[in-house]
Protein backbone atom coordinates (compact mmCIF):
# COMPACT_ATOMS: atom_id res chain seq x y z
CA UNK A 1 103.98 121.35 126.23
CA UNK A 2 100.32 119.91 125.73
CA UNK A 3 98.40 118.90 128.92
CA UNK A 4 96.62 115.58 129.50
CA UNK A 5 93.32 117.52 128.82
CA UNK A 6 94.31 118.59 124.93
CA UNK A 7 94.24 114.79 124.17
CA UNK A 8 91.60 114.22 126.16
CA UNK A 9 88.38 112.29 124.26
CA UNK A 10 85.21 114.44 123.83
CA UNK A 11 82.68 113.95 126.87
CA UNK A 12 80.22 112.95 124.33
CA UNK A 13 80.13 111.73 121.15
CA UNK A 14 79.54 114.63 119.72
CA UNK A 15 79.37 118.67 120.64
CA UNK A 16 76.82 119.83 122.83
CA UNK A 17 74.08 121.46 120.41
CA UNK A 18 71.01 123.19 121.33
CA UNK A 19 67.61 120.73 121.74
CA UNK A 20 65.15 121.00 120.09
CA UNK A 21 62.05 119.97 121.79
CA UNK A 22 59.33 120.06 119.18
CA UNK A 23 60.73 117.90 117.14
CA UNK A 24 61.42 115.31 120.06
CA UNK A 25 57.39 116.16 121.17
CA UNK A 26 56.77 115.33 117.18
CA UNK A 27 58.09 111.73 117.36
CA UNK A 28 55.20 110.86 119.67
CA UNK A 29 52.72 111.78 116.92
CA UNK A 30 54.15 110.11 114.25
CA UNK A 31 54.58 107.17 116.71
CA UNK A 32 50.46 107.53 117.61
CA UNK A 33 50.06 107.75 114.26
CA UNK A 34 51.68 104.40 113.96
CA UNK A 35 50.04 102.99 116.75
CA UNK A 36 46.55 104.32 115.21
CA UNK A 37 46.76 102.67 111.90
CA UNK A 38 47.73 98.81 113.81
CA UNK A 39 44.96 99.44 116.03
CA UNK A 40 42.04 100.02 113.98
CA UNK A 41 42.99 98.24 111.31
CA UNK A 42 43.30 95.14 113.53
CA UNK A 43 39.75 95.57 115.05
CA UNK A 44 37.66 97.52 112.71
CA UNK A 45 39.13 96.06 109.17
CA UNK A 46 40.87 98.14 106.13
CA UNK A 47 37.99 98.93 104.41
CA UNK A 48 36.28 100.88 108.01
CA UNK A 49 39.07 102.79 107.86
CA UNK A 50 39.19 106.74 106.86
CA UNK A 51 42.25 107.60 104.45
CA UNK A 52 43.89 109.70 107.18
CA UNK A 53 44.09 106.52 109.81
CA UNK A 54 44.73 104.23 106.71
CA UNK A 55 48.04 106.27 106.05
CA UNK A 56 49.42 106.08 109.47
CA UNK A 57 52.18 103.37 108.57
CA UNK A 58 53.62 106.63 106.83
CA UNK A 59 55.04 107.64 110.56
CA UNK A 60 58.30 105.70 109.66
CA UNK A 61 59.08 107.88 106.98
CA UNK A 62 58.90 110.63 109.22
CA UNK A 63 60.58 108.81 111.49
CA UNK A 64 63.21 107.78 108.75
CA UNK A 65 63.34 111.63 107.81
CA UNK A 66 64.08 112.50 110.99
CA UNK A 67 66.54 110.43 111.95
CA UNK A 68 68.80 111.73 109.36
CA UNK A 69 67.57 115.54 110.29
CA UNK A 70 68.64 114.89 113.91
CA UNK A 71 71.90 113.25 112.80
CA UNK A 72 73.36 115.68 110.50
CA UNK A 73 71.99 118.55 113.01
CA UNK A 74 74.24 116.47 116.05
CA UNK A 75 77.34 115.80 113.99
CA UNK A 76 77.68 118.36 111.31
CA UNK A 77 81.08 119.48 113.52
CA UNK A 78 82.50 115.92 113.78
CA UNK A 79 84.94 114.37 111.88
CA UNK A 80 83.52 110.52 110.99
CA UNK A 81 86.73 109.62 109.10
CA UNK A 82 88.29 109.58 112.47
CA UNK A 83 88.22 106.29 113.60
CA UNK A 84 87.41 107.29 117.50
CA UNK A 85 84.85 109.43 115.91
CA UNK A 86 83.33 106.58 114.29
CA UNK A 87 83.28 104.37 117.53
CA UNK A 88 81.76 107.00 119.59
CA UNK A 89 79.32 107.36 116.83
CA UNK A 90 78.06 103.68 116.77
CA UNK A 91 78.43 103.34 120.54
CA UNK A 92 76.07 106.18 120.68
CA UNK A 93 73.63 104.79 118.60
CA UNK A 94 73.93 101.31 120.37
CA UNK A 95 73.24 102.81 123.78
CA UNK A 96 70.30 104.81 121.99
CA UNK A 97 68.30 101.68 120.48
CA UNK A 98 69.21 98.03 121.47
CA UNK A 99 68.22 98.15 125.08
CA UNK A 100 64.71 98.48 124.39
CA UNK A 101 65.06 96.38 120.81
CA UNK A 102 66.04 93.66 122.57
CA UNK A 103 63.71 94.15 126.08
CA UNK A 104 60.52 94.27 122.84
CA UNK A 105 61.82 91.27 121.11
CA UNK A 106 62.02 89.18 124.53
CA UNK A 107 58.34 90.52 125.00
CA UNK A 108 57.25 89.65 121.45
CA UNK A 109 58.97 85.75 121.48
CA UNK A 110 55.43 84.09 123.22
CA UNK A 111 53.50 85.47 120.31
CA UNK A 112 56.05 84.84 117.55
CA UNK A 113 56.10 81.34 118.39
CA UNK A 114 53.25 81.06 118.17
CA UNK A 115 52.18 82.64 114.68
CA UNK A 116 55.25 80.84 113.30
CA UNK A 117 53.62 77.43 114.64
CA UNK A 118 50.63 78.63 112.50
CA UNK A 119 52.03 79.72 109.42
CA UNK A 120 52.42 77.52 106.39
CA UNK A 121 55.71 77.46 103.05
CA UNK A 122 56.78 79.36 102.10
CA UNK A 123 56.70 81.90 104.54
CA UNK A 124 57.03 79.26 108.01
CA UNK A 125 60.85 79.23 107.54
CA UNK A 126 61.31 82.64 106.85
CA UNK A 127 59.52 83.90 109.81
CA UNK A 128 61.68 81.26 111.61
CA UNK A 129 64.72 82.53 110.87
CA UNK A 130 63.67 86.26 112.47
CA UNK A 131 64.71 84.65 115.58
CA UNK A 132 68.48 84.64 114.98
CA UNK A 133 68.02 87.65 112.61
CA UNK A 134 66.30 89.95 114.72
CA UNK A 135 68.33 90.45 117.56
CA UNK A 136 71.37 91.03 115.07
CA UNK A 137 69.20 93.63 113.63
CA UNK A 138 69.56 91.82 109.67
CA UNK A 139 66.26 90.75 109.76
CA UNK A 140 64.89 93.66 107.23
CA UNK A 141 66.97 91.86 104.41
CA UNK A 142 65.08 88.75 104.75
CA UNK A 143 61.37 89.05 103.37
CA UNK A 144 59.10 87.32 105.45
CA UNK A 145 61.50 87.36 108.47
CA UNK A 146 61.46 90.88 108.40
CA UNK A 147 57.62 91.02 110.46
CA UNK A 148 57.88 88.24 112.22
CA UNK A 149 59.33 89.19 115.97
CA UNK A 150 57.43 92.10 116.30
CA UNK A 151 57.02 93.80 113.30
CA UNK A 152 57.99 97.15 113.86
CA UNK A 153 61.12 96.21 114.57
CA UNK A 154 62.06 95.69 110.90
CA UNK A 155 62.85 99.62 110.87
CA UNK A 156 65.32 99.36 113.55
CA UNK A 157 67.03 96.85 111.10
CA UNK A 158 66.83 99.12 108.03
CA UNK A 159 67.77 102.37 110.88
CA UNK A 160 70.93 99.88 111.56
CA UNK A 161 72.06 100.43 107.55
CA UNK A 162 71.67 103.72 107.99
CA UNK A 163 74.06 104.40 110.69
CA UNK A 164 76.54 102.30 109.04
CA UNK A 165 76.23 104.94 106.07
CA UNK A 166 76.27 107.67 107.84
CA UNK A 167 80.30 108.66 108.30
CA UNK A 168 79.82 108.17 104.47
CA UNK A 169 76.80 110.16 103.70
CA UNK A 170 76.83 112.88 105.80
CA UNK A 171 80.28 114.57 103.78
CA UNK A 172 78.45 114.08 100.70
CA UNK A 173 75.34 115.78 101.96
CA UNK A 174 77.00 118.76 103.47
CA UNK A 175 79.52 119.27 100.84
CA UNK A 176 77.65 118.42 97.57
CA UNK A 177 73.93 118.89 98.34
CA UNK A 178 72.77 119.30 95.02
CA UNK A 179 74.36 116.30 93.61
CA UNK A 180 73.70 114.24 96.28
CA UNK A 181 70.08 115.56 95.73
CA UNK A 182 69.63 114.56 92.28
CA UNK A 183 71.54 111.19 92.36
CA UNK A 184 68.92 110.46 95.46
CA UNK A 185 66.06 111.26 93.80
CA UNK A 186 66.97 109.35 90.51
CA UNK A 187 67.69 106.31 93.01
CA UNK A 188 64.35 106.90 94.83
CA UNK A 189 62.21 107.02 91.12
CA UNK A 190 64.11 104.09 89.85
CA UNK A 191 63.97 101.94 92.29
CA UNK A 192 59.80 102.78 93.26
CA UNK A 193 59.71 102.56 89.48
CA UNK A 194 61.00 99.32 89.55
CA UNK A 195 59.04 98.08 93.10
CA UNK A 196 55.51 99.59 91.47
CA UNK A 197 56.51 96.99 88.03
CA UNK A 198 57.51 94.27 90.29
CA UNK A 199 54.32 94.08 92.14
CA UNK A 200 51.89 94.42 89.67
CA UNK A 201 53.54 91.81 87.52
CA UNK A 202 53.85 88.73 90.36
CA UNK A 203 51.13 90.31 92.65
CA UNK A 204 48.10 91.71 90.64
CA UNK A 205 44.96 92.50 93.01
CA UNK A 206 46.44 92.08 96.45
CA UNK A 207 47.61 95.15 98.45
CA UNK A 208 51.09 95.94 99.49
CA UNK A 209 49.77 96.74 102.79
CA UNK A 210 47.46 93.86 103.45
CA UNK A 211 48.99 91.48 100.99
CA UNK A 212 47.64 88.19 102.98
CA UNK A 213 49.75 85.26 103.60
CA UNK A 214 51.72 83.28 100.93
CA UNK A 215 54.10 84.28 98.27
CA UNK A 216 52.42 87.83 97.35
CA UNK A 217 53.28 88.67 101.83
CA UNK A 218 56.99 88.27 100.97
CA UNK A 219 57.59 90.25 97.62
CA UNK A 220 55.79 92.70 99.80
CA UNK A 221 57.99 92.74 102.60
CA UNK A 222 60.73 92.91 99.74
CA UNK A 223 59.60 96.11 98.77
CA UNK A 224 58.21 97.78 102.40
CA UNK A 225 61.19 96.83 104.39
CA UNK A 226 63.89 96.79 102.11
CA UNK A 227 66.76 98.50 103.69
CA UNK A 228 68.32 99.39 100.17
CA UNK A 229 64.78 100.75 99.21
CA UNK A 230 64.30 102.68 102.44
CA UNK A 231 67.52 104.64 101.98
CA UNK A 232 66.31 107.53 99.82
CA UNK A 233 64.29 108.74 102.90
CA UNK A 234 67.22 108.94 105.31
CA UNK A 235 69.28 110.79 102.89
CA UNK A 236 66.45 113.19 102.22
CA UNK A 237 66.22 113.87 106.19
CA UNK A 238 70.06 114.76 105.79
CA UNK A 239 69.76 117.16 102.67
CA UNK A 240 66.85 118.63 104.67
CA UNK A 241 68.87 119.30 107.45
CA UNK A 242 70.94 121.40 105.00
CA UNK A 243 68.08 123.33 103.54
CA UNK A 244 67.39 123.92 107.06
CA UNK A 245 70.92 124.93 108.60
CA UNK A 246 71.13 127.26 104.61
CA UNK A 247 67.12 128.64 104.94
CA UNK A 248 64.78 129.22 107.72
CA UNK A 249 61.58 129.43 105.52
CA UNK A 250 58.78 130.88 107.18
CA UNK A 251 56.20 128.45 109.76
CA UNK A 252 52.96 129.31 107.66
CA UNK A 253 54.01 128.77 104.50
CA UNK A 254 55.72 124.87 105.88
CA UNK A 255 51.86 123.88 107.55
CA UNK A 256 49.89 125.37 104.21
CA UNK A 257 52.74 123.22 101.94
CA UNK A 258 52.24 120.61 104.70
CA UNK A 259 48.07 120.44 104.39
CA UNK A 260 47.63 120.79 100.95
CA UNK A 261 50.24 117.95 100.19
CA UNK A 262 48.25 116.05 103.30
CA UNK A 263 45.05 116.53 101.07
CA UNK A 264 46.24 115.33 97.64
CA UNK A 265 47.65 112.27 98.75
CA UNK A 266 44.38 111.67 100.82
CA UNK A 267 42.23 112.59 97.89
CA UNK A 268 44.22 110.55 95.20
CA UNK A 269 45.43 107.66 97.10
CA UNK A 270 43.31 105.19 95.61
CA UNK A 271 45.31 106.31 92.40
CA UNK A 272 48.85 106.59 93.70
CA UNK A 273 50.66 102.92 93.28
CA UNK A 274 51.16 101.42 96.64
CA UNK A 275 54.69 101.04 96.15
CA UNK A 276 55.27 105.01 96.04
CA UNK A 277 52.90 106.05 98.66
CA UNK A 278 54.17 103.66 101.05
CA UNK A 279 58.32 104.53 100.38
CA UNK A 280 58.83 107.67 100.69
CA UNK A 281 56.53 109.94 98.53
CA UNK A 282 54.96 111.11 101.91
CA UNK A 283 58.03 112.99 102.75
CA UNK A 284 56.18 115.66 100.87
CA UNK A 285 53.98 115.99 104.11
CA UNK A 286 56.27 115.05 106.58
CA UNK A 287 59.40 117.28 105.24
CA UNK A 288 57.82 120.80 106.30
CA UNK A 289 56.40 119.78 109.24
CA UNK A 290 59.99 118.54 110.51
CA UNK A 291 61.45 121.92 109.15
CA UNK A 292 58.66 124.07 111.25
CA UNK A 293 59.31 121.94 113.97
CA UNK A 294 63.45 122.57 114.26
CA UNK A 295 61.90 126.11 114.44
CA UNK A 296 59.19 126.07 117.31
CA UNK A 297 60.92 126.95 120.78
CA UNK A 298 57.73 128.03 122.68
CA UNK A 299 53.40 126.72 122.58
CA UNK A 300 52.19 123.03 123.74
CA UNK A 301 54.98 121.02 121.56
CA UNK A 302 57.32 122.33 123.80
CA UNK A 303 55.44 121.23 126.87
CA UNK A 304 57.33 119.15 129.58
CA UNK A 305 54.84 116.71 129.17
CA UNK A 306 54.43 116.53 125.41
CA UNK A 307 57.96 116.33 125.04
CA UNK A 308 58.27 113.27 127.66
CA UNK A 309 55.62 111.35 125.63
CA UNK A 310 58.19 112.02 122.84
CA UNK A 311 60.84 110.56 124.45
CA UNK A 312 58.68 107.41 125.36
CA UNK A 313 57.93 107.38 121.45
CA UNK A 314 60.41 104.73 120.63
CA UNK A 315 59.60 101.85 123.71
CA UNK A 316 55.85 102.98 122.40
CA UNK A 317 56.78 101.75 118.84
CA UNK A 318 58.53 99.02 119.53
CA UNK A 319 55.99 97.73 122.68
CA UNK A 320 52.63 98.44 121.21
CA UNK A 321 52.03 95.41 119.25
CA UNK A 322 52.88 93.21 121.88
CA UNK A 323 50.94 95.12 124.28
CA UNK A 324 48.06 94.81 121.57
CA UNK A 325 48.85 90.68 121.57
CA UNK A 326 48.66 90.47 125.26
CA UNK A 327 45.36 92.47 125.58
CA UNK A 328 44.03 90.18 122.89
CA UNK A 329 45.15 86.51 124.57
CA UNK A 330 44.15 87.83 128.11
CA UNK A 331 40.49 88.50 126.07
CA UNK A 332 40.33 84.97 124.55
CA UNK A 333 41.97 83.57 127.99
CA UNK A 334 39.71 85.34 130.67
CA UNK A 335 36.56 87.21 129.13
CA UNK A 336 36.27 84.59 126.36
CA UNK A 337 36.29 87.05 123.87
CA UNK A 338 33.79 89.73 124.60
CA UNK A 339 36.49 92.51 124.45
CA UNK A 340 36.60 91.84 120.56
CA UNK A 341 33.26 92.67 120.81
CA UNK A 342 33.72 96.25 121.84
CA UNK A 343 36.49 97.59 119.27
CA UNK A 344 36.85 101.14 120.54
CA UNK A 345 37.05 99.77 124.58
CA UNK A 346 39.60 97.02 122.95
CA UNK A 347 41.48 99.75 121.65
CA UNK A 348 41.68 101.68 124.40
CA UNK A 349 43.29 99.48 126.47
CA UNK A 350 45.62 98.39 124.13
CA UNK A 351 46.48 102.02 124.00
CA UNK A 352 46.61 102.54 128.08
CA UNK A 353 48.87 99.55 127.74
CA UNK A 354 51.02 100.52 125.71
CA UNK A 355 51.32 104.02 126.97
CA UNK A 356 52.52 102.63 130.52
CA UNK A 357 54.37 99.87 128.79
CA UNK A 358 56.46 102.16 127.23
CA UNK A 359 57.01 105.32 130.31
CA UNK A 360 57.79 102.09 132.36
CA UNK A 361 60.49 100.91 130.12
CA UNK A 362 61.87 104.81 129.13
CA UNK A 363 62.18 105.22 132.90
CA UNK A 364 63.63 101.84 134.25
CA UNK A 365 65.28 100.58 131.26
CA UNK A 366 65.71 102.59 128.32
CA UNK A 367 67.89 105.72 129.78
CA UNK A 368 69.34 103.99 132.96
CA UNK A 369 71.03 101.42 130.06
CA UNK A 370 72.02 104.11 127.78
CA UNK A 371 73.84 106.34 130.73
CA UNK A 372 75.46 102.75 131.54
CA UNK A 373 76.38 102.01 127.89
CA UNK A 374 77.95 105.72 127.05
CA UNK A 375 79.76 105.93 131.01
CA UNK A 376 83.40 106.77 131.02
CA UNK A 377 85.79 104.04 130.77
CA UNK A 378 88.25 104.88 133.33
CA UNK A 379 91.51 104.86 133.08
CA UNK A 380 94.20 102.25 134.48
CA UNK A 381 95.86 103.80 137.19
CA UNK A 382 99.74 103.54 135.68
CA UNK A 383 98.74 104.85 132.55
CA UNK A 384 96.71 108.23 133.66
CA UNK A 385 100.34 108.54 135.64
CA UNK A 386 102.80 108.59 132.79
CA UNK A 387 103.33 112.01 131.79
CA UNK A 388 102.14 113.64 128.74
CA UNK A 389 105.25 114.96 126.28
């Protein structure tokens, strides 16, 4: 006879796996990173900028990477084609991402009304529509709606495709890595292949990362944020899981493979299409330093505090540029502007900001929801009493 406890659901949605606490302490640099590159560029202009800052949008592909590291490392034991499996899954991932999605969109609305008032066809009605899109997280698929309600939130959109993939993809990477390898990579040089011929045909001189307003901003938003285009590097953080789980290479080797790939995109990016440098080919920099990090159990990435900056990471993604908005109105509003005239003491603020911004809304909002989201449904009384066969 089988006890109440043998069908019992798991107390989590998946086993209980060992952390790993660099590689949560790494999201916070690749979020800085971020943060970095939106900063400066917004006071101190494109062209001020050294290489390394100039790069820093490529923290979503590490985060993009990682995402699909960290998911095939938590449910390489689980069994998506279970339907329960499958709802614990998404529930998961629900509880792990909208509360703060939707607290930074209700933060961004003043400023996206704003900018939307301002902007001009084709673009006004596209950025309109981000309102309803947005919240349902489709917004990615929509150039020119995609950046509109604070614009790092397009990612959660294209993360959104991902975990509906996932029960699907993660068989295919564990059982047939290799061919799941090479059909990846022939989608990932196709479909760059196709991006880098797009833009230089309809958008000749302009720059996918600065494309200015009008026509040339939304076939750039069709290639930065398309989910479709985006997928390659979530698949590649799955197949490096495997690599990972098959091979522990060694930590100095990763960082030298890591650095020299750092300084070859640094010292031929001015020759590298846009189009490839900005989907995905920086994987060959962020790929080993993910691996070394699943590896590092002891040293300052394991810190209590660096690792609690790394939890903040995502509320400081999400909350930065609308911590950067309000630190610009309240210049205009109350100093009439001189702020703006300081860049770096500008910048720091923003950065203070968004810092507190974001431990305020890990602490109060972010993990109180999620523990609330992924709480035990109990059981009606009359049912837990009928006995078990």
């Amino acid at each position: 006879m089988n006890s109440r406890a043998d069908h019992a659901a798991p107390a989590g949605p998946h086993p209980a796996v060992e952390p790993l606490p660099a590689l949560t302490a790494l999201r916070f640099v690749a979020a800085a990173y971020v943060l970095a590159f939106h900063f400066a560029d917004r006071r101190f202009g494109r062209d001020a900028l050294p290489e390394t800052v100039a790069l820093g949008y490529s923290g979503v592909t590490f985060f993009f990477l990682l995402s699909g590291f960290i998911l095939a490392y938590n449910y390489r034991r689980v069994d998506l084609s279970k339907r329960a499996a499958r709802v614990r899954f998404l529930r998961a991932r629900v509880a792990r991402v909208y509360p703060v999605y939707l607290l930074a969109l209700a933060v961004a609305l003043p400023w996206f009304v704003v900018w939307t008032a301002k902007a001009t066809p084709p673009l006004q009605p596209l950025m309109a529509a981000s309102a309803v899109l947005a919240p349902l997280g489709l917004h990615a698929w929509v150039p020119g709606a995609a950046c509109a309600l604070d614009c790092p939130s397009w990612s959660v959109s294209v993360e959104l495709f991902f975990y509906a993939l996932f029960p699907l993809l993660l068989p295919l990477a564990l059982r047939r890595p290799g061919a799941t390898a090479l059909v990846t990579l022939a989608a990932w040089a196709a479909s760059t292949a196709a991006a880098i011929l797009v833009w230089n045909r309809y958008a000749p001189g302009h720059s996918l990362i600065d494309p200015g307003p009008g026509r040339a901003a939304i076939l750039a938003q069709a290639i930065k944020y398309n989910p479709l285009l985006r997928l390659p590097e979530f698949v590649a953080g799955l197949l490096l899981f495997v690599l990972w789980q098959r091979v522990r290479l060694p930590v100095p080797p990763l960082l030298a493979v890591a650095g020299a790939a750092a300084l070859v995109l640094v010292a031929l990016v001015d020759r590298i299409p846009e189009p490839l440098l900005h989907n995905g080919l920086t994987a060959l920099v962020w790929a080993p330093v993910i691996l070394v990090g699943a590896q590092v159990h002891s040293g300052p990435l394991v810190a209590g505090w660096f690792v609690f900056l790394g939890r903040i990471s995502f509320a400081l993604y999400l909350l930065h540029v609308p911590a950067d908005a309000l630190v610009s109105s309240l210049d205009r509003a109350v100093l009439a502007g001189r702020l703006a005239e300081i860049p770096w003491l500008g910048l720091g603020a923003a950065t203070l900001l968004s810092l507190a911004a974001a431990a305020a809304v890990h602490l109060l909002v972010e993990e109180p929801a999620r523990r609330r989201i992924l709480r035990p449904r109990s059981r009606p009384a009359a049912a837990a009493a009928v006995p078990s066969a």
